[in-house]
Protein backbone atom coordinates (compact mmCIF):
# COMPACT_ATOMS: atom_id res chain seq x y z
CA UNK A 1 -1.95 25.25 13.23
CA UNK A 2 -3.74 22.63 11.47
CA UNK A 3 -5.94 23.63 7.79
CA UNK A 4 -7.04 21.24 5.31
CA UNK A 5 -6.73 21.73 1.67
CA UNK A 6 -9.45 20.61 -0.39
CA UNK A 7 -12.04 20.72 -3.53
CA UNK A 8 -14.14 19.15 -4.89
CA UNK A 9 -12.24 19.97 -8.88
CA UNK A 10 -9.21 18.51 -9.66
CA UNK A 11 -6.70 20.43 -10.94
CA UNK A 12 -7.38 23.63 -9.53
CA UNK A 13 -3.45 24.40 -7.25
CA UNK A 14 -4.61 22.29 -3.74
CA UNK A 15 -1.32 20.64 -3.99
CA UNK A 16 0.62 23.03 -4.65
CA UNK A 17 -0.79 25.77 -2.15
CA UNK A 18 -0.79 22.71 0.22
CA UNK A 19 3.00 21.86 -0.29
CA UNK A 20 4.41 25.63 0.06
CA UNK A 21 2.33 26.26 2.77
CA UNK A 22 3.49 23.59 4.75
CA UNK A 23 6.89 24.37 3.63
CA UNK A 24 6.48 27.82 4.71
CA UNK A 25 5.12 27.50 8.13
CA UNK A 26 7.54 24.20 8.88
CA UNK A 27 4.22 21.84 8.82
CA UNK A 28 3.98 18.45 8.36
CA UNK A 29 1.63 17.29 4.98
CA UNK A 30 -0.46 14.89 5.30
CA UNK A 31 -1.99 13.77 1.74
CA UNK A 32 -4.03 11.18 -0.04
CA UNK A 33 -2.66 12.75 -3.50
CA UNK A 34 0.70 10.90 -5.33
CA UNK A 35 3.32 10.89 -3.71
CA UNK A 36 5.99 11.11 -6.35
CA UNK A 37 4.91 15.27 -6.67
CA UNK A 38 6.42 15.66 -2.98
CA UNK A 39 9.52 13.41 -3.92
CA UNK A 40 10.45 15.88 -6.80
CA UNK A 41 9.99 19.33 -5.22
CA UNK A 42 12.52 17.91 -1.65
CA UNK A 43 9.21 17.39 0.95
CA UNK A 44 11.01 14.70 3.36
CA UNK A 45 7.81 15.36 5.90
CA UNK A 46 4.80 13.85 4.74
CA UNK A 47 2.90 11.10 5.19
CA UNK A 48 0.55 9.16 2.07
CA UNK A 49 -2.52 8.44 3.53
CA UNK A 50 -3.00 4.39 3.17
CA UNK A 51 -5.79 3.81 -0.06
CA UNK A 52 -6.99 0.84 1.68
CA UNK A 53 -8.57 2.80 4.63
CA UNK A 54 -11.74 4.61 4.78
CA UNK A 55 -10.28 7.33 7.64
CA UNK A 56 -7.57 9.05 8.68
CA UNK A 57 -5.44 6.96 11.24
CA UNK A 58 -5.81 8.68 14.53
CA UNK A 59 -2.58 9.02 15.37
CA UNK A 60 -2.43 11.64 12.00
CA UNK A 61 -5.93 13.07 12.83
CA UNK A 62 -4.57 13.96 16.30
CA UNK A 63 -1.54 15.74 15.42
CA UNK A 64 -1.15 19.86 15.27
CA UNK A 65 1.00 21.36 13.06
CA UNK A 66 -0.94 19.94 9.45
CA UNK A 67 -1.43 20.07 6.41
CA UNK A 68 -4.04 18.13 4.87
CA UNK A 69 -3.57 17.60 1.03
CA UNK A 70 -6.92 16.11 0.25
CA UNK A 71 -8.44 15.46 -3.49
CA UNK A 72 -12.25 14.80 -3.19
CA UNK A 73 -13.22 10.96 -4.31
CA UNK A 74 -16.13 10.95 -6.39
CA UNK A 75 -17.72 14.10 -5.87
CA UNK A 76 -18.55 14.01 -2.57
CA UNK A 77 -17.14 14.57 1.10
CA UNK A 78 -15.86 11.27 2.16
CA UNK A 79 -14.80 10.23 5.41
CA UNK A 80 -11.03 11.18 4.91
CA UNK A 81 -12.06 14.74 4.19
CA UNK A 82 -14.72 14.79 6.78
CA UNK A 83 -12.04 13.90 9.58
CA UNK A 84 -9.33 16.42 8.38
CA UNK A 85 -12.02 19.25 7.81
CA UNK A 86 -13.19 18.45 11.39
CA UNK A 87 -10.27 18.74 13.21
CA UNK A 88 -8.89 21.75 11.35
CA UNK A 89 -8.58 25.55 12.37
CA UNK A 90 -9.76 26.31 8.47
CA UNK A 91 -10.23 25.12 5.10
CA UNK A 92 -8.69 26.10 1.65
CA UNK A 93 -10.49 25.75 -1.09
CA UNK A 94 -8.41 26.34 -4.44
CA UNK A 95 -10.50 27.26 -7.45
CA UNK A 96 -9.75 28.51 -11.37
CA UNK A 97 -12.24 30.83 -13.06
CA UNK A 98 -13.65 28.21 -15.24
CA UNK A 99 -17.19 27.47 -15.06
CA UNK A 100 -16.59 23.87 -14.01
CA UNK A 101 -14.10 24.63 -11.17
CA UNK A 102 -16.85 27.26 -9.69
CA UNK A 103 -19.64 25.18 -9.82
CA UNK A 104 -17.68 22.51 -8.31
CA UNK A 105 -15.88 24.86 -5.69
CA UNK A 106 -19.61 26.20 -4.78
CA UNK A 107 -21.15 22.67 -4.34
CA UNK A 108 -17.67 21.63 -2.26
CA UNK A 109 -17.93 24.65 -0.14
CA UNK A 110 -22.27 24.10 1.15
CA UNK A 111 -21.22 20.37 1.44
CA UNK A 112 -18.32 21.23 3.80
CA UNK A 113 -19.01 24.84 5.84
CA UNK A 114 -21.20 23.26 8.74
CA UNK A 115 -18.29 21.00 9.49
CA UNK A 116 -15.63 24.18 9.28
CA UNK A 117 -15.38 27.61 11.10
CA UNK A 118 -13.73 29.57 8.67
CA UNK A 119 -13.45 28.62 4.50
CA UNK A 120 -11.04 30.48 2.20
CA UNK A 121 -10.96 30.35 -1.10
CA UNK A 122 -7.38 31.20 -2.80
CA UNK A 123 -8.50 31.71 -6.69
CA UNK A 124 -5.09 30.44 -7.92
CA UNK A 125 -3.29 31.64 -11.19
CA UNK A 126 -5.25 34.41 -11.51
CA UNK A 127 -4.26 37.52 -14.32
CA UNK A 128 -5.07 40.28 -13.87
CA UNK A 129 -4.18 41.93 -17.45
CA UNK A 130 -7.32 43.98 -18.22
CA UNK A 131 -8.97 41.39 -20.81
CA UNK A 132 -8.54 38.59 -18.16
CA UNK A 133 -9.68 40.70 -15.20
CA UNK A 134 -13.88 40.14 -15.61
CA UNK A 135 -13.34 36.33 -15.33
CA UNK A 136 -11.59 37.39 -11.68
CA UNK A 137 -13.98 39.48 -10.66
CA UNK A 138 -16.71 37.15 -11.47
CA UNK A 139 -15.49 34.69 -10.00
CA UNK A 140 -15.37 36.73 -6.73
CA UNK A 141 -19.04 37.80 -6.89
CA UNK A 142 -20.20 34.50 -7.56
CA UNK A 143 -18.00 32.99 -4.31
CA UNK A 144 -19.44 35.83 -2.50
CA UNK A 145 -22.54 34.27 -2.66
CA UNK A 146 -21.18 31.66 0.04
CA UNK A 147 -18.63 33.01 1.50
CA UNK A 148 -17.54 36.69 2.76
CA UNK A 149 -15.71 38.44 0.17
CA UNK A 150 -12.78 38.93 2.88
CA UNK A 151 -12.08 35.45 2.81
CA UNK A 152 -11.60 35.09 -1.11
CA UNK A 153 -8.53 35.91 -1.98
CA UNK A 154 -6.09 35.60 -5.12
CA UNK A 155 -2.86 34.00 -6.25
CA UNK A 156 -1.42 35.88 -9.07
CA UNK A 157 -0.44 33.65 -12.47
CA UNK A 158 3.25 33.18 -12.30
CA UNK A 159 5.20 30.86 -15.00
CA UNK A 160 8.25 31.01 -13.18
CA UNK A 161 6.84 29.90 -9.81
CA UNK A 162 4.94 27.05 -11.66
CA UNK A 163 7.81 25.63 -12.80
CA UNK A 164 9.48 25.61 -9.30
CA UNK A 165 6.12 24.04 -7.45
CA UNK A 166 6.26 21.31 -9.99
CA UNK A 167 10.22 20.36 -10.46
CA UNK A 168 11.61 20.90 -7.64
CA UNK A 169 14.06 23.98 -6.33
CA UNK A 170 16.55 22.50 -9.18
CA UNK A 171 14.70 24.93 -11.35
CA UNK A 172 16.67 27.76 -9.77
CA UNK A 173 19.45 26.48 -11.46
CA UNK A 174 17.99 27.33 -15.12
CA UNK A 175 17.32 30.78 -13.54
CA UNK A 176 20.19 32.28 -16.08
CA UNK A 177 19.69 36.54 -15.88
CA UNK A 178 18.80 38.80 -13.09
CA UNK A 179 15.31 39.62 -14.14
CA UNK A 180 14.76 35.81 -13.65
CA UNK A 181 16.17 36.11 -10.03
CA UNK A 182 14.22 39.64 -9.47
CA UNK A 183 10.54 37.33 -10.80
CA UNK A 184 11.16 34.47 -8.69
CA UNK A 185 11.45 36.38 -5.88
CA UNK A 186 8.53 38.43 -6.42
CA UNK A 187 6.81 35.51 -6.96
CA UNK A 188 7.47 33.90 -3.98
CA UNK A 189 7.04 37.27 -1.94
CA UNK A 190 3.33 37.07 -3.39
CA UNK A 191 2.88 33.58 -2.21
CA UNK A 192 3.82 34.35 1.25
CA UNK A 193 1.92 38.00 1.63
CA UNK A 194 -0.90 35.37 0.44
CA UNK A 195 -0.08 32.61 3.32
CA UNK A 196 0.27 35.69 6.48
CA UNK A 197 -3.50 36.85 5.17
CA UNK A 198 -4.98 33.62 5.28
CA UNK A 199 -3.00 33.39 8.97
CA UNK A 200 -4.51 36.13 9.93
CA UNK A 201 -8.20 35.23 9.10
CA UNK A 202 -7.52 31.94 10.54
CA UNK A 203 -6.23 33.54 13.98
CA UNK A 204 -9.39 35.73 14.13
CA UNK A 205 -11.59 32.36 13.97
CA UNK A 206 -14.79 34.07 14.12
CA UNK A 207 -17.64 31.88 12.51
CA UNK A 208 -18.85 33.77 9.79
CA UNK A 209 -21.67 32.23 8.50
């Protein structure tokens, strides 16, 4: 399986999602994002994509098994995200419920869908307490102006996963009561009911639009 992660917004969870999806499904990442992120969370396969080049090396492009960590360069899809999207089974798009991050998720997601098959958009550290819940669901309605509303899905808010995806599995270690133990696992639990649904509407690789 091969899927590129991508947008348009920085800031918005594409390295993260990236990084514990390919951890999840034993992928290899391939990224043009730092580094030093992988270093710290105990990613030994992935590759930095060389600055100096305007593509993706074929013998990267050419491999299954992928990840594609991919930050947009200036606003537009360049040539690095034009090969990964191209050779890829789907595309993740990672958005917030900010204004900025939709607007830039919808004008990432029309630049990129006739290159792509199937687009999902994971709206990432979502809440759904009740006074947080219209930004969600407006959020949904206007991605469903683009995209099927079976291929949006959400990634619920989690501190204690956060701090994991950014420092590393050492974290687990200042995980001092049970509760901790009993939210960490429900965390990750959510992540990975997240990762088979996206599997699944990548396996089913109808074109939808």
């Amino acid at each position: 399986m091969t899927i590129t992660v991508a947008n348009y917004k920085g800031g918005v969870g594409k390295s993260t999602i990236a990084m514990s999806y390919a951890v999840s499904r034993n992928l290899k990442l391939v990224t043009n994002d730092l580094s030093s992120q992988y270093d710290n969370v105990g990613i030994t396969d992935y590759v930095k994509l060389p600055e100096n080049k305007k593509r993706i090396p074929p013998e990267l492009l050419h491999s299954d098994n992928t990840v594609y960590d991919l930050g947009a360069m200036n606003g537009k899809v360049d040539h690095k995200i034009l090969d990964a999207i191209k050779h890829s089974e789907a595309l993740i798009v990672p958005t917030l419920t900010d204004q900025r991050s939709l607007e830039a998720t919808i004008q990432f997601i029309n630049d990129a869908k006739q290159y792509v098959d199937t687009i999902i958009v994971v709206i990432n550290r979502t809440s759904m307490a009740k006074k947080n819940l219209k930004d969600y669901e407006y959020a949904k309605a206007l991605i469903s102006t683009v995209i099927p509303p079976t291929h949006i899905k959400l990634l619920k808010e989690s501190t204690l996963y956060s701090r994991i995806a950014k420092h590393g599995f050492s974290e687990l270690t200042e995980v001092q009561n049970e509760h901790g133990v009993r939210a960490l696992r429900k965390a990750v639990d959510y992540q990975y009911q997240l990762f088979n649904e996206i599997d699944e509407l990548i396996i089913a690789g109808n074109r939808i639009y």
